[in-house]
Protein backbone atom coordinates (compact mmCIF):
# COMPACT_ATOMS: atom_id res chain seq x y z
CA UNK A 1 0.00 0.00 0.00
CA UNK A 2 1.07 3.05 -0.92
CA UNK A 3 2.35 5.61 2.42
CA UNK A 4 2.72 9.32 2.39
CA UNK A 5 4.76 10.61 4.97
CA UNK A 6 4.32 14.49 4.62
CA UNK A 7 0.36 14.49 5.29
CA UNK A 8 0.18 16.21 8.97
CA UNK A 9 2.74 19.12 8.32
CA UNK A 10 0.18 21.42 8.35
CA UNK A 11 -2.48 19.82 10.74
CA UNK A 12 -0.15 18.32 13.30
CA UNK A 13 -2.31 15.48 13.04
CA UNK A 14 -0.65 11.64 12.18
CA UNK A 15 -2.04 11.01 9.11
CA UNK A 16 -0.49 7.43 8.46
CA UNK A 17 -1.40 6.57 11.93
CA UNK A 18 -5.44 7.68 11.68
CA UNK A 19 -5.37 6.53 8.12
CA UNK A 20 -3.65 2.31 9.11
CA UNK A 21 -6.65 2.53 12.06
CA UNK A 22 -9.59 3.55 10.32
CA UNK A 23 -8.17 0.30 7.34
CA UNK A 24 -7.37 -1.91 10.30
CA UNK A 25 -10.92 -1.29 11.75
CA UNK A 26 -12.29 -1.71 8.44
CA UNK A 27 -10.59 -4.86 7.16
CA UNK A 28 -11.11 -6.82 10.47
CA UNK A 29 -14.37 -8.22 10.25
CA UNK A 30 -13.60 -9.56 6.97
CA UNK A 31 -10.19 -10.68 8.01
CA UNK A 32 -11.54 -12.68 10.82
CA UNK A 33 -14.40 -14.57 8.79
CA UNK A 34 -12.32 -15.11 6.05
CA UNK A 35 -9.57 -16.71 9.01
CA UNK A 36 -12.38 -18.54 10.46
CA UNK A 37 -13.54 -20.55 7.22
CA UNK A 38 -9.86 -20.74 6.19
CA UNK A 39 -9.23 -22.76 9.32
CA UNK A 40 -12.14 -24.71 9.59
CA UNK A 41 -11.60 -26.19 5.88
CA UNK A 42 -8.28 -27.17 6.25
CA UNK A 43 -8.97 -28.86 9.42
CA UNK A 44 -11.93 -30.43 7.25
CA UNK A 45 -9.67 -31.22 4.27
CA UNK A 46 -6.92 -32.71 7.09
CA UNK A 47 -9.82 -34.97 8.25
CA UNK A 48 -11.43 -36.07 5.19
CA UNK A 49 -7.63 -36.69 4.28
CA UNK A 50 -7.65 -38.68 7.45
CA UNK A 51 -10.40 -40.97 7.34
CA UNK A 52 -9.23 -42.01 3.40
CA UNK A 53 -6.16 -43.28 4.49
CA UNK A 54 -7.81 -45.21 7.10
CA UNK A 55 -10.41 -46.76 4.56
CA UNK A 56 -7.63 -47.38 1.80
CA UNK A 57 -5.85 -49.12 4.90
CA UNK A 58 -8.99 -51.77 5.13
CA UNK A 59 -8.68 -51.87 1.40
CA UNK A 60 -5.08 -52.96 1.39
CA UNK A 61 -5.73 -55.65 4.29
CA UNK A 62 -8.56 -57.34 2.16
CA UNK A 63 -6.15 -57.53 -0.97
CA UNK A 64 -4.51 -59.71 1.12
CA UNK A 65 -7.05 -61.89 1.23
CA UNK A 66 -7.47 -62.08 -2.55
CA UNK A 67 -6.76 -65.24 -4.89
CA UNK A 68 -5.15 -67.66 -2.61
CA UNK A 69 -4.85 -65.35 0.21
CA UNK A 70 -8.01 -66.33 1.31
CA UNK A 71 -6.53 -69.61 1.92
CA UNK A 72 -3.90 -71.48 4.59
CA UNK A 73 -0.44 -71.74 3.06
CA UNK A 74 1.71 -74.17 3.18
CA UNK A 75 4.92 -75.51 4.87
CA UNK A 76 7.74 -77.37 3.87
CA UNK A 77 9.39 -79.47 6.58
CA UNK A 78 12.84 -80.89 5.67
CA UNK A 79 14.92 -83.16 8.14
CA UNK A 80 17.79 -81.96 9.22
CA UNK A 81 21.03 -82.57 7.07
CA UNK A 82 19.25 -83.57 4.55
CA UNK A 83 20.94 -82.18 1.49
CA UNK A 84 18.30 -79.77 0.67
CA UNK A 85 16.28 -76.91 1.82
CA UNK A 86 12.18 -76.32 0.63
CA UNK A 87 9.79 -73.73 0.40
CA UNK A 88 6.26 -74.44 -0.57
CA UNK A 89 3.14 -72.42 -1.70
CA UNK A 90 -0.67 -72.18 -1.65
CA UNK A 91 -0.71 -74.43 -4.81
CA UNK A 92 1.58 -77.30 -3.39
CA UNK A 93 -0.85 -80.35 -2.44
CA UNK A 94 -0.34 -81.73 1.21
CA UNK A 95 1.58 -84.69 1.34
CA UNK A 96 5.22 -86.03 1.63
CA UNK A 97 7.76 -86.75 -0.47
CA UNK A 98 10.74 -88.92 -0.90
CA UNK A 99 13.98 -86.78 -1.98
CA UNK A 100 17.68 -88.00 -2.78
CA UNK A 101 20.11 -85.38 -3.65
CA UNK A 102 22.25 -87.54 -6.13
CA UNK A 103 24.74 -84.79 -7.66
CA UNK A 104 24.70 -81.21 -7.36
CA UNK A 105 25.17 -78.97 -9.99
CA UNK A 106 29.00 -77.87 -10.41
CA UNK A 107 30.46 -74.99 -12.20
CA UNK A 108 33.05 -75.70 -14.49
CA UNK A 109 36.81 -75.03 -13.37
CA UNK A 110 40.02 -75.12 -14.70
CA UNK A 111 43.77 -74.34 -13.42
CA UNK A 112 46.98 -73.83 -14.66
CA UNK A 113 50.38 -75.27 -13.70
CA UNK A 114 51.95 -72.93 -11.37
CA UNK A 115 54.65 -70.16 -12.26
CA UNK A 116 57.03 -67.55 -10.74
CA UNK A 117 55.07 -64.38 -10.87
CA UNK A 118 57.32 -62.63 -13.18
CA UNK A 119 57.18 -65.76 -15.97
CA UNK A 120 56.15 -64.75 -19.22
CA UNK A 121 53.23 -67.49 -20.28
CA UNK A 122 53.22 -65.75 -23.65
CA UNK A 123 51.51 -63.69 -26.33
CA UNK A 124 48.83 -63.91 -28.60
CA UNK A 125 45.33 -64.70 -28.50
CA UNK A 126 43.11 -66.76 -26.18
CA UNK A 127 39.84 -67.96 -27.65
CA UNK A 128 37.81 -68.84 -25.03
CA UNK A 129 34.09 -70.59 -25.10
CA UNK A 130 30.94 -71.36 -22.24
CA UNK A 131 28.94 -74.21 -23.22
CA UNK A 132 27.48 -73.75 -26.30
CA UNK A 133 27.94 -70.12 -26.24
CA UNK A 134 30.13 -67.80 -28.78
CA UNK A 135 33.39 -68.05 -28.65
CA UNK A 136 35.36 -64.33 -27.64
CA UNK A 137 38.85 -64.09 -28.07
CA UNK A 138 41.00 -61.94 -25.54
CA UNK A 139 44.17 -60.61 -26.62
CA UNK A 140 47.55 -61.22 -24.85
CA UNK A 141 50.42 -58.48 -25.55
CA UNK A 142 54.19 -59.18 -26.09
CA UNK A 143 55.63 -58.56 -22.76
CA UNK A 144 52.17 -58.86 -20.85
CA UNK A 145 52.04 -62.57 -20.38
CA UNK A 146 52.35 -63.23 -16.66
CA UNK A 147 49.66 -64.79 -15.24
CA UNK A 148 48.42 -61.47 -13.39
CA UNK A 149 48.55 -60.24 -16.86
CA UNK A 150 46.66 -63.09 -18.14
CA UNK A 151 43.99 -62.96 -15.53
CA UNK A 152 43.73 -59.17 -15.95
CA UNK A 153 43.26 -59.50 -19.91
CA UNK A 154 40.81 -62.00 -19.05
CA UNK A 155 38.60 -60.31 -16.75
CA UNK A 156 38.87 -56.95 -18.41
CA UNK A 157 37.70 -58.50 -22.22
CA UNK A 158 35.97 -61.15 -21.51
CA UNK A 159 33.89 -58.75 -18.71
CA UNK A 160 29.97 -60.37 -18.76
CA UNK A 161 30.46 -63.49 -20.92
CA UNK A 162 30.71 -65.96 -18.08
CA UNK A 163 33.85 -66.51 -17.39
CA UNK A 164 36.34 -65.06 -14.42
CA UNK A 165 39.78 -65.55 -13.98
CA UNK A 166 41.68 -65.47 -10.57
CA UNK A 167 45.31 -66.54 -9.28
CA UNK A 168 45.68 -68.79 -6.53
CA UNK A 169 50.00 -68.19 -4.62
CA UNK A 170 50.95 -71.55 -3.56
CA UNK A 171 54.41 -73.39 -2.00
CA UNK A 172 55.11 -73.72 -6.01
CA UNK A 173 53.65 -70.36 -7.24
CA UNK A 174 50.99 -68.93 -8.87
CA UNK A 175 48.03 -70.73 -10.11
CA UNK A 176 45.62 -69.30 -12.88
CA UNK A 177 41.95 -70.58 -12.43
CA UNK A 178 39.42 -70.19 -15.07
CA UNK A 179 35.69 -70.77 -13.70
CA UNK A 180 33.16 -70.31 -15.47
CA UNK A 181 29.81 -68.76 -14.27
CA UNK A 182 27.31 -71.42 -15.72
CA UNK A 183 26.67 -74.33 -13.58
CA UNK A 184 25.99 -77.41 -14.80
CA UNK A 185 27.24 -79.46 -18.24
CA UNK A 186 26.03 -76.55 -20.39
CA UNK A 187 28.42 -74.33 -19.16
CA UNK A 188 31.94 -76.11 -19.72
CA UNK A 189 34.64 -73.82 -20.50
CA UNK A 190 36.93 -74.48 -23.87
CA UNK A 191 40.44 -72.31 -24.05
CA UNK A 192 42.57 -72.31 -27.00
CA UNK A 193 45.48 -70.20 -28.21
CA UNK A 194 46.54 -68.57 -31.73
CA UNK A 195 49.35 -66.65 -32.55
CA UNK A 196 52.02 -64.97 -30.86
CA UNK A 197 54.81 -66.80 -30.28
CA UNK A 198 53.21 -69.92 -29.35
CA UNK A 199 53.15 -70.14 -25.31
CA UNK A 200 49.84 -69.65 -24.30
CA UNK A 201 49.37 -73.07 -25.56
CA UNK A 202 50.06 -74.51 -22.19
CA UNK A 203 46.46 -72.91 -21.47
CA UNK A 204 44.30 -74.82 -24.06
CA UNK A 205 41.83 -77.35 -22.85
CA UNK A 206 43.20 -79.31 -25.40
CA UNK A 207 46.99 -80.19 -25.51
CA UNK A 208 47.52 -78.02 -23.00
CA UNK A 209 48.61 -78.04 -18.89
CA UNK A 210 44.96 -77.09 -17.79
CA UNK A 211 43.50 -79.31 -15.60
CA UNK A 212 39.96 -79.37 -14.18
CA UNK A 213 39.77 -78.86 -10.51
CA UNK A 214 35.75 -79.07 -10.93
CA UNK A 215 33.68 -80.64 -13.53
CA UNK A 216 30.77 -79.20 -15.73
CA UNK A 217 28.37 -81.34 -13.51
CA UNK A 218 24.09 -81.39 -13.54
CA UNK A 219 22.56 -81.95 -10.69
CA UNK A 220 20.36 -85.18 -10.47
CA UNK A 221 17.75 -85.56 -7.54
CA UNK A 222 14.82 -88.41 -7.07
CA UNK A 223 11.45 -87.30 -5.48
CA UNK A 224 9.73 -90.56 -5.20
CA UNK A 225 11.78 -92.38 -7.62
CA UNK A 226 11.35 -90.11 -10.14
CA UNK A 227 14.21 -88.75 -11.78
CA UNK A 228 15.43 -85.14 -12.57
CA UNK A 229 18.48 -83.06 -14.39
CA UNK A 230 18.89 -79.55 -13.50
CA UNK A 231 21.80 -77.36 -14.18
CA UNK A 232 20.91 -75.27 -11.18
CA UNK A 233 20.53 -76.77 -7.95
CA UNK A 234 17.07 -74.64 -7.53
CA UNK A 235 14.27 -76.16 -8.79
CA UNK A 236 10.66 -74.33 -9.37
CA UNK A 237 9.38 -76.55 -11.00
CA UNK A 238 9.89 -80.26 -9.70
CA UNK A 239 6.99 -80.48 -7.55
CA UNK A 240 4.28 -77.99 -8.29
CA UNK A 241 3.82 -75.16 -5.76
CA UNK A 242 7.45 -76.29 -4.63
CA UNK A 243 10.88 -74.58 -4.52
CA UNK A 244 13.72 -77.43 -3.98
CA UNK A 245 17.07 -75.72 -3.40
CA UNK A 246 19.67 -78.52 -3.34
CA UNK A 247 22.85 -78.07 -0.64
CA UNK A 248 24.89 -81.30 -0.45
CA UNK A 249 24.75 -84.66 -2.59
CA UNK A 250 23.95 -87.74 -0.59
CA UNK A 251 23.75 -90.76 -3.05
CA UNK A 252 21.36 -93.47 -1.87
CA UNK A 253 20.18 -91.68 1.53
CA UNK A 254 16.40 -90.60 1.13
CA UNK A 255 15.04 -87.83 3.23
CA UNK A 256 11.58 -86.84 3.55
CA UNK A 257 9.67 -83.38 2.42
CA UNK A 258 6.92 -82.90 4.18
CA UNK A 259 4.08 -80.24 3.15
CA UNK A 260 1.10 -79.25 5.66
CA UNK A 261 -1.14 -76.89 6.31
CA UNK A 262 0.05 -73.43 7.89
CA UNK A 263 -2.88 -70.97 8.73
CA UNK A 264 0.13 -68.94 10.46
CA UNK A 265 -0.08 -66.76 7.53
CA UNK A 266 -3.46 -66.27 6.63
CA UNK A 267 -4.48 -65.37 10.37
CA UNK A 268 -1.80 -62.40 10.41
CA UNK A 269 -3.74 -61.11 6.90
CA UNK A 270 -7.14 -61.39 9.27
CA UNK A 271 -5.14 -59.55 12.03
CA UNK A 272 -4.29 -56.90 9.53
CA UNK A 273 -7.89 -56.38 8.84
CA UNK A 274 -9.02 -56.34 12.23
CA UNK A 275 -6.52 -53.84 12.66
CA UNK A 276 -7.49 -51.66 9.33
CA UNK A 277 -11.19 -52.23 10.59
CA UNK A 278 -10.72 -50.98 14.34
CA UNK A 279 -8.24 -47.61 13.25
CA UNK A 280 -10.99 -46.57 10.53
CA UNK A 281 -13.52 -46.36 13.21
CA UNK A 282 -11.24 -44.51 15.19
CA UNK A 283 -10.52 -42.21 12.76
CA UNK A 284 -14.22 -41.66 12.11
CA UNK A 285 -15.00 -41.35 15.82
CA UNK A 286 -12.14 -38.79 16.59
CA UNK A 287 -12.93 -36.20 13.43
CA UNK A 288 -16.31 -36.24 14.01
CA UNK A 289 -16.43 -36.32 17.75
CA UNK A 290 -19.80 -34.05 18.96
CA UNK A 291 -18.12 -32.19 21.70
CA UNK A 292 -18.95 -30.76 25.05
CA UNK A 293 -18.11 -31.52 28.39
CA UNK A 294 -14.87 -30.29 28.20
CA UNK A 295 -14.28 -32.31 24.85
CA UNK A 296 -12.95 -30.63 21.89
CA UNK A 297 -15.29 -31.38 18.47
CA UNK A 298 -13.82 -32.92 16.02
CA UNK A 299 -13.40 -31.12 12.59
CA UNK A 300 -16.08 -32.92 10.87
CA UNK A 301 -18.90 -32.30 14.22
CA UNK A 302 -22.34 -32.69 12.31
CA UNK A 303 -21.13 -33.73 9.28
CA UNK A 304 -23.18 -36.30 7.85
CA UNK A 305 -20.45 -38.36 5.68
CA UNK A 306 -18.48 -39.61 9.05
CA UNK A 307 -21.54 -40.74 10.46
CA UNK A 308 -22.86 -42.79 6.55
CA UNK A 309 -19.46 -44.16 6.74
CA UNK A 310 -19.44 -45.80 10.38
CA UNK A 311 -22.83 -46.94 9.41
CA UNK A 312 -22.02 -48.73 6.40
CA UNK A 313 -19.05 -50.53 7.91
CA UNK A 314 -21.21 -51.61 11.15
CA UNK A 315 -23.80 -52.84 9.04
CA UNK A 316 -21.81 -54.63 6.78
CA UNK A 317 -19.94 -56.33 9.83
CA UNK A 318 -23.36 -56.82 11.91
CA UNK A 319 -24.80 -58.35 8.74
CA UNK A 320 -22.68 -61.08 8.70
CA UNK A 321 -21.91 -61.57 12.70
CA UNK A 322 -22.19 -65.04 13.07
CA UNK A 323 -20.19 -65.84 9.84
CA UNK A 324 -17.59 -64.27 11.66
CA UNK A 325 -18.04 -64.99 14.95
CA UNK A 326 -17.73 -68.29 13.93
CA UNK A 327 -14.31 -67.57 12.33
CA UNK A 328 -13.32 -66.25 16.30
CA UNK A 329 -14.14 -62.85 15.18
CA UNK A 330 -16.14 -60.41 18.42
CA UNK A 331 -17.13 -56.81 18.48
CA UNK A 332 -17.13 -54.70 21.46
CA UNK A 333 -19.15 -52.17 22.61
CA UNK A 334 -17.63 -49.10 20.39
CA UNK A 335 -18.09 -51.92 17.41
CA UNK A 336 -14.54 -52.43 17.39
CA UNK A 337 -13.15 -56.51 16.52
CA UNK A 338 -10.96 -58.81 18.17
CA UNK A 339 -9.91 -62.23 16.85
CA UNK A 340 -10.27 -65.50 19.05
CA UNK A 341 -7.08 -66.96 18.15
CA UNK A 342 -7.97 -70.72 18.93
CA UNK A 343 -11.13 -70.78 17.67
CA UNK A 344 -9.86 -69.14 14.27
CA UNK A 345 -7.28 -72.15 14.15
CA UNK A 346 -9.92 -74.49 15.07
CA UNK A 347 -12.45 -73.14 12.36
CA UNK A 348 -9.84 -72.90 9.43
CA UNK A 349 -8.77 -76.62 10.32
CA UNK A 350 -12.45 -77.58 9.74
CA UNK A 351 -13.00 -75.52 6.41
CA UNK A 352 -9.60 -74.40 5.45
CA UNK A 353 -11.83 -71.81 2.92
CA UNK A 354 -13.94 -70.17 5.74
CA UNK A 355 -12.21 -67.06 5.10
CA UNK A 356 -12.38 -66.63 1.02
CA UNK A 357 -15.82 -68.03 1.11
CA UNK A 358 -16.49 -65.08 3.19
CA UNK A 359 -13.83 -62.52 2.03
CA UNK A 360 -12.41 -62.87 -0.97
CA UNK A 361 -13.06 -61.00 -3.56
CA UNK A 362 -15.51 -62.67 -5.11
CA UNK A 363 -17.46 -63.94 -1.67
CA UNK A 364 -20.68 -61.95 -0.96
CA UNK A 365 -19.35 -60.13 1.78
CA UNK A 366 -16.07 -59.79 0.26
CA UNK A 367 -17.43 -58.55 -2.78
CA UNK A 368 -19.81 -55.90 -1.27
CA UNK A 369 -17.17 -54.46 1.18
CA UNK A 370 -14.59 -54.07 -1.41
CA UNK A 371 -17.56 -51.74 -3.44
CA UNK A 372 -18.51 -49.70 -0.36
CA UNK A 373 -14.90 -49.08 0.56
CA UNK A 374 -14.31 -48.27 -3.22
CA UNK A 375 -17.47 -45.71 -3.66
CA UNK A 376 -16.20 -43.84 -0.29
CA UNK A 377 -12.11 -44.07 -1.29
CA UNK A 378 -12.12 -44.03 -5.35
CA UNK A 379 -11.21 -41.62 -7.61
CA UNK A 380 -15.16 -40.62 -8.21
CA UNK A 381 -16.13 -41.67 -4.61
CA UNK A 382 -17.70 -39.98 -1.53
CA UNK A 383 -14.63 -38.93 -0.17
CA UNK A 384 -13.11 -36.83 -3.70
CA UNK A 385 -16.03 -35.45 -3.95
CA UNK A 386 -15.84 -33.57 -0.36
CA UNK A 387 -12.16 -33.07 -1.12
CA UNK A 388 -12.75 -31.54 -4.25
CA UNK A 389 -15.63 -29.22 -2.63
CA UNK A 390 -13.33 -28.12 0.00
CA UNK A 391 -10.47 -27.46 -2.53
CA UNK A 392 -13.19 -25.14 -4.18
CA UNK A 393 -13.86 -23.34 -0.79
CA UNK A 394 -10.45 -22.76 -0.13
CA UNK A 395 -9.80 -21.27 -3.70
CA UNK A 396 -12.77 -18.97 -3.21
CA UNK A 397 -10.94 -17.59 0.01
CA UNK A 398 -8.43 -16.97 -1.13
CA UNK A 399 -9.88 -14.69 -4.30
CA UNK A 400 -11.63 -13.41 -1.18
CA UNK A 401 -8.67 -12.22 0.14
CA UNK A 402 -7.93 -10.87 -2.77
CA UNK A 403 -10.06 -8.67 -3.66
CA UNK A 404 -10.24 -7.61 0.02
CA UNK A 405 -6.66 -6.51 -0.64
CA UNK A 406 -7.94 -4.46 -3.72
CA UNK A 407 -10.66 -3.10 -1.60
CA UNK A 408 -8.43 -1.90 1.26
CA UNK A 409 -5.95 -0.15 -1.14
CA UNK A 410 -8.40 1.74 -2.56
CA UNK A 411 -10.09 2.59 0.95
CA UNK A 412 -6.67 3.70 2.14
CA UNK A 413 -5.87 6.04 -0.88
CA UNK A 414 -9.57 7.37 -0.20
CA UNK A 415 -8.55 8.43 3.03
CA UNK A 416 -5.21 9.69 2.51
CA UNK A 417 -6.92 11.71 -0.21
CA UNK A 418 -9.48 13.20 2.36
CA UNK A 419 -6.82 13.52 5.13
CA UNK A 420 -4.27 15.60 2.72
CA UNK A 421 -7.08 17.75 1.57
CA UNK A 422 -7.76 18.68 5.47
CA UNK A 423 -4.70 18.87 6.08
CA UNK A 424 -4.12 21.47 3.17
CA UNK A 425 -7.19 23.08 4.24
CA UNK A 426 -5.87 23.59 7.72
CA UNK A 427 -2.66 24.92 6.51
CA UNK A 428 -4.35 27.61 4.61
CA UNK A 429 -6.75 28.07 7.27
CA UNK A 430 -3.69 28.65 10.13
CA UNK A 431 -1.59 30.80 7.76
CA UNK A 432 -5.00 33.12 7.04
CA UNK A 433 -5.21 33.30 10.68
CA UNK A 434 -1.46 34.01 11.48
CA UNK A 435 -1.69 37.31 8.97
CA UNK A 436 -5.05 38.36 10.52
CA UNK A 437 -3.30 38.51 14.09
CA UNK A 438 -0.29 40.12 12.21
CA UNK A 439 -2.49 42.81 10.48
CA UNK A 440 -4.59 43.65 14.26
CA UNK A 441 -0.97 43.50 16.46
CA UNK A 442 0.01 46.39 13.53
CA UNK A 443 -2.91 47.89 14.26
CA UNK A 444 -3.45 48.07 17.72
CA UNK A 445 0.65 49.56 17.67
CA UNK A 446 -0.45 52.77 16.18
């Protein structure tokens, strides 16, 4: 806002002052509604923002129970020591199994004879192959054919093919080793040499000093006499619904897999919605809490949306109360759940699919709490709707403000207009009067 500093030189009266008063007085009332609805709508928007987190919470937990996370798992029990290690999931069928690790699965690798470090091998080219793979060639320089060289040309050319190359010191020197990263017969390693002048021969696989410190080797396991070649020693697809990862061969000794039942799992994803359930009504209770009594109300006090919501979810759980309670599930008094964690273990052992039946997202339930939650949380629902109306509100304060702004500049120029022209006024007026009493002291001296 423009500020004139002069006014008052010829009224003795603070200008500025009497003009930022009368503006203050005037802008106030506006000021303070226009604080009042800013406040109360983000408080509003903060609880709306709230209570959709909390919903989209219960929405999460019943993913969880989608597909076959409606149902038990499964778990794999594996002797100790017995070679091999098991995971299993919802699709593995209960049962055991008969396993013999025969073989593992080897990577392929090769050595050198040993040399003094500063022994030049030779020059020229390597041509080196994995499996059935391309062959790359890595170059050897005159005068860089050490084995640190060696390894170093090795590693740096033949970077992401599948091969490494390392040096072992021993009592009789170093030792080049060539292993490739391919387990199983597929990925046996071939070396031969070209060129130069002829002594990286020594590290061809054939004709050469390489020898193999660990064979190409597939592993071979039995489940239930059945027989199986991998050229990893994990196995997705041996058993259905079962991972085998193999650790140690042990020809001839049979150990047993054993799958059961393990409701472990799906009674933390019914703990998780118990827990979504019980902090949504929270959240509804505390943001639109009446009041009174000492008791602060909650942003959203009369508001008819908290209440719709609590109803809905109430309903939908009193509905279907002895469903659940026979799943272990009981309400309190502020309609808040709790699980019974026996009889939830007792109930899934009788009908392992209680909980999709009633749930999942295709049960009746299931299906209709999943729509609620969605017409309250979804991009078109309840809840965006409010937050899009509140949005709108706080736009239209703050054009509000504005022009309230405009309004007050031009009030304040008003009044510094009228104050500098009485000001003026009473300049004129106290100059007319200081000749006056000049002209009569004159007067009265004659």
């Amino acid at each position: 806002m423009a500020t004139i500093t002069s006014a008052g030189i010829g009224s003795g009266l603070n200008v500025s002052e009497l003009v930022g008063q009368l503006v203050a007085a005037e802008r106030a009332p506006a000021d303070n509604r226009l604080n009042t609805i800013e406040t109360s709508t983000k408080a509003q928007i903060s609880a709306f923002g709230s209570i959709k987190a909390a919903l989209a919470g219960i929405e999460s937990s019943l993913k969880k129970l989608d597909g076959a996370g409606g149902l038990p798992g499964r778990k794999a029990t594996v002797a100790t020591d017995a070679g091999f290690t098991a995971s299993a999931g919802t699709s593995a069928a209960l049962g055991s199994y008969s396993v013999i690790v025969e073989k593992l699965a080897t990577a392929h690798k090769l050595q050198s004879a040993a040399a003094t470090s500063t022994t030049q091998i030779g020059d020229g080219t390597l041509t080196l192959k994995v499996g059935d793979g391309d062959a790359f060639d890595v170059t050897i320089d005159a005068g860089k054919g050490t084995l640190a060289d060696i390894r170093d040309a090795i590693n740096s050319q033949a970077a992401g093919k599948g091969v490494s190359a390392t040096l072992v010191n021993g009592d009789s020197g170093q030792v080049l080793v060539l292993s490739s990263g391919k387990t199983g017969a597929a990925g046996a390693l071939t070396v031969s040499a070209s060129g130069g002048d002829g002594g990286l021969s020594v590290l061809a696989t054939t004709g050469g000093t390489l020898t193999e410190v660990a064979a190409a080797q597939d592993a071979v396991v039995h489940v239930d006499g059945i027989t199986r070649t991998s050229s990893t020693n994990t196995l997705t697809d041996l058993v259905d619904g079962i991972t085998l990862t193999l650790t140690k061969a042990k020809p001839g000794e049979a150990f047993s897999l054993d799958v059961d039942s393990d409701a472990s799992t799906l009674k933390a994803s019914m703990l998780g919605f118990i827990s979504a359930y019980n902090t949504a009504l929270g959240a509804l209770r505390t943001q639109s809490a009446a009041g009174g009594e000492g008791k602060l109300a909650g942003p959203l006090s009369g508001d008819s949306a908290p209440r719709a919501i609590t109803a809905s979810l109430r309903n939908a759980i009193g509905n279907n109360y002895a469903e659940l309670n026979a799943l272990g599930l009981k309400t309190a008094v502020d309609g808040s759940l709790s699980l019974d964690g026996s009889k939830f273990d007792a109930a899934i052992a009788a009908n392992p699919s209680a909980i999709k039946s009633l749930l999942g997202e295709d049960a009746n339930l299931g299906k209709s709490v999943r729509d609620m939650l969605h017409n309250y949380v979804g991009a078109q629902g309840l809840l965006a709707d409010r937050s899009k109306s509140l949005d709108t509100r706080m736009k239209t304060v703050s054009q509000q403000r504005a022009d309230l702004d405009a309004r007050m500049e031009r009030l304040e120029a008003s009044y510094r207009r009228q104050f500098t022209a009485l000001d003026a006024m009473m300049a004129q007026m106290q100059s007319t009067s200081s000749y006056i009493a000049q002209q009569l002291g004159a007067l009265n001296s004659r």
